[in-house]
C-alpha atoms as a PDB file:
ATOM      1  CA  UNK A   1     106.971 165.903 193.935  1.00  0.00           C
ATOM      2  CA  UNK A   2     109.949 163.876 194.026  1.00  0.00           C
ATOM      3  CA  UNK A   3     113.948 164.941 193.066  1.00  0.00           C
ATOM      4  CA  UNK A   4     115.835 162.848 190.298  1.00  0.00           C
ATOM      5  CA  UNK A   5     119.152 163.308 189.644  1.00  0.00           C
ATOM      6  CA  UNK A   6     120.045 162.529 185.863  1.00  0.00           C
ATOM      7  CA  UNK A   7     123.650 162.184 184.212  1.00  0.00           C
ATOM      8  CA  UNK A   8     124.253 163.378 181.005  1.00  0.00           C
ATOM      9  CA  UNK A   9     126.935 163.384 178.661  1.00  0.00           C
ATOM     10  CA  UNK A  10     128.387 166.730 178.124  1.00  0.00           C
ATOM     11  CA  UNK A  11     126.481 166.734 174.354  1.00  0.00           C
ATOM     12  CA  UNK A  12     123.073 165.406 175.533  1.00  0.00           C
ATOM     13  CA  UNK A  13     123.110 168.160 178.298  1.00  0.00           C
ATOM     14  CA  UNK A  14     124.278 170.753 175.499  1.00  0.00           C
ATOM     15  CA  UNK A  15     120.989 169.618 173.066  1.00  0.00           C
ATOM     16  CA  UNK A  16     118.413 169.577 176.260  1.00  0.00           C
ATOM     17  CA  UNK A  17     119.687 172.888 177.001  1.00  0.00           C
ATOM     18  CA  UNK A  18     119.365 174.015 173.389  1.00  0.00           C
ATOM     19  CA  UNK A  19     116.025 172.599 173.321  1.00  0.00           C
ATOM     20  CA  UNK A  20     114.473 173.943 176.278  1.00  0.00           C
ATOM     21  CA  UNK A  21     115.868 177.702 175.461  1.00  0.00           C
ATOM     22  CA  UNK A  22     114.105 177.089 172.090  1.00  0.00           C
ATOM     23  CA  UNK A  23     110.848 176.090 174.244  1.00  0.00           C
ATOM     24  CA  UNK A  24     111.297 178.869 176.430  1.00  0.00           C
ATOM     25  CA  UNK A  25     111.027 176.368 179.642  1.00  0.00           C
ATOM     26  CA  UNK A  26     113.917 175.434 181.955  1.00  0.00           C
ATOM     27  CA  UNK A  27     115.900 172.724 181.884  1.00  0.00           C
ATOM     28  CA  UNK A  28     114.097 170.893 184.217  1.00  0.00           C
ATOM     29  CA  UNK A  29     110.458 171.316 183.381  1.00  0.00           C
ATOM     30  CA  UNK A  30     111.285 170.727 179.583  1.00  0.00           C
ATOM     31  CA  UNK A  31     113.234 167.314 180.856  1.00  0.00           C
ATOM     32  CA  UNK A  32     110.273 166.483 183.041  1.00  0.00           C
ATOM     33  CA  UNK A  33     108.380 167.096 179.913  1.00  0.00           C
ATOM     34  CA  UNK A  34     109.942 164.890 177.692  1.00  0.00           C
ATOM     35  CA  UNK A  35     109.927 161.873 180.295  1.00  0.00           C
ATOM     36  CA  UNK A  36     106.492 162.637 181.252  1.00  0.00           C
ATOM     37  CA  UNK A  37     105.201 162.465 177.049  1.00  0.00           C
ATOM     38  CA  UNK A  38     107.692 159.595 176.741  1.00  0.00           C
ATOM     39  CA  UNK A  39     106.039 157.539 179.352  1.00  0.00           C
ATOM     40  CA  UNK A  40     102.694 158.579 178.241  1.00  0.00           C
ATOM     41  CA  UNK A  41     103.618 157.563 174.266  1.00  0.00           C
ATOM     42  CA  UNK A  42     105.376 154.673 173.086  1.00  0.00           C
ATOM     43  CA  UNK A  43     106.272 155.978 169.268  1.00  0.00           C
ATOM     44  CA  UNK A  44     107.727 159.125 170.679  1.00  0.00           C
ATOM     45  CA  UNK A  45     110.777 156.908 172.596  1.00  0.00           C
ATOM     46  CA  UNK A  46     110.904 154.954 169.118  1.00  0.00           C
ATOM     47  CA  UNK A  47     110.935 157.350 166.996  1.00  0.00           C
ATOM     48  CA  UNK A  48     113.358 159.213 168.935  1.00  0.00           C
ATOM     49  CA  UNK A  49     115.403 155.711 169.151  1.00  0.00           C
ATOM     50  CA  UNK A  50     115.110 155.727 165.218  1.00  0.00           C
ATOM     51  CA  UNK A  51     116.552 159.203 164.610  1.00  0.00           C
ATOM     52  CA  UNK A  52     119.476 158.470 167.161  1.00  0.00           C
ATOM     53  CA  UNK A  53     120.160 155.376 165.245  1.00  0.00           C
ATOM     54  CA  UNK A  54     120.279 157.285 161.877  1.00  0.00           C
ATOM     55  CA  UNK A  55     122.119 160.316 162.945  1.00  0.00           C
ATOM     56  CA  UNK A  56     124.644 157.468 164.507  1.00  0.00           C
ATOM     57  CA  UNK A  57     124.798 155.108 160.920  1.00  0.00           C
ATOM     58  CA  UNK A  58     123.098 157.174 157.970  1.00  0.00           C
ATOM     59  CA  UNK A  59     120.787 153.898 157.353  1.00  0.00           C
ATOM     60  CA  UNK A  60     117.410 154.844 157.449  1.00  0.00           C
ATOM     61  CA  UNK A  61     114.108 152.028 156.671  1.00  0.00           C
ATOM     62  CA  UNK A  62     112.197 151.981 153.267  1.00  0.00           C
ATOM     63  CA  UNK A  63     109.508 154.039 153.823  1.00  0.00           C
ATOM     64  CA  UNK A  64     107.724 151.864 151.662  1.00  0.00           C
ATOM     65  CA  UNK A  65     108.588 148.538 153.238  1.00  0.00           C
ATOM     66  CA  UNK A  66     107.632 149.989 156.726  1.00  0.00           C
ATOM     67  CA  UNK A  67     104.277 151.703 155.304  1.00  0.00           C
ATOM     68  CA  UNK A  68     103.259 147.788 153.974  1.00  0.00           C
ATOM     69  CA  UNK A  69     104.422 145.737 157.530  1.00  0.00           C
ATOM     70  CA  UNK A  70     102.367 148.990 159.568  1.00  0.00           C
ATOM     71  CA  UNK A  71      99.307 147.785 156.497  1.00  0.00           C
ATOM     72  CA  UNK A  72      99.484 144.275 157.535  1.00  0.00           C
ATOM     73  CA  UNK A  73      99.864 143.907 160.975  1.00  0.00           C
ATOM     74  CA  UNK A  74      96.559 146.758 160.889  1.00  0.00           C
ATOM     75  CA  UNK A  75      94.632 144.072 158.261  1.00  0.00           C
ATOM     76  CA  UNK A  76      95.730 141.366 160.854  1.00  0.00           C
ATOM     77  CA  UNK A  77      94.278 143.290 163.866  1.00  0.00           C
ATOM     78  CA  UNK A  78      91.221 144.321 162.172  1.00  0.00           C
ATOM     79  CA  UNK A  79      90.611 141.118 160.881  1.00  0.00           C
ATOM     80  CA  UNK A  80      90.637 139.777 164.525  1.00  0.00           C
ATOM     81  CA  UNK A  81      88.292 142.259 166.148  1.00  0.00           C
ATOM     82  CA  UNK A  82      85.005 140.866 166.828  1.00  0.00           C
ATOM     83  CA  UNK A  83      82.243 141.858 163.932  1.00  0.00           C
ATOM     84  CA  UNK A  84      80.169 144.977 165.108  1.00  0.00           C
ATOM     85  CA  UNK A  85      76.694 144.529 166.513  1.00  0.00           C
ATOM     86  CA  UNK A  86      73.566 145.516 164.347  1.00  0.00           C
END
């Protein structure tokens, strides 16, 4: 295993702490956690990019006008997907 050394502001350190006493894991393995999932998952560093951007401005996206772009760009990819063999 290797050692990384992270900096945190005084308030991100306070809601990891918060978060891994609610977990019941240290500070550390919950951390390691979180990158580890991160890396592993795409929408969970969005997602978490998108709350941090609405706790920062209030402004949140249409759920409606994200639900059709997620609709289309899913027609567009099935649509290019080779047709199934019978």
């Amino acid at each position: 295993m290797v050692e990384l050394t992270l900096t945190l502001s005084a308030e991100h350190l306070a809601l990891l702490r918060a978060a891994a006493d609610e977990a019941g894991e240290t500070i550390e393995a919950f951390a390691a956690r979180l990158i580890a999932n991160g890396l592993r998952y795409d929408e969970w560093a969005i997602t978490e990019a998108r709350l941090a951007e609405y706790d920062r401005t209030g402004v949140a996206e249409d759920a409606e006008v994200v639900f059709r772009e997620v609709r289309e760009q899913l027609k567009t990819r099935l649509a290019e997907r080779p047709a199934p063999a019978k």
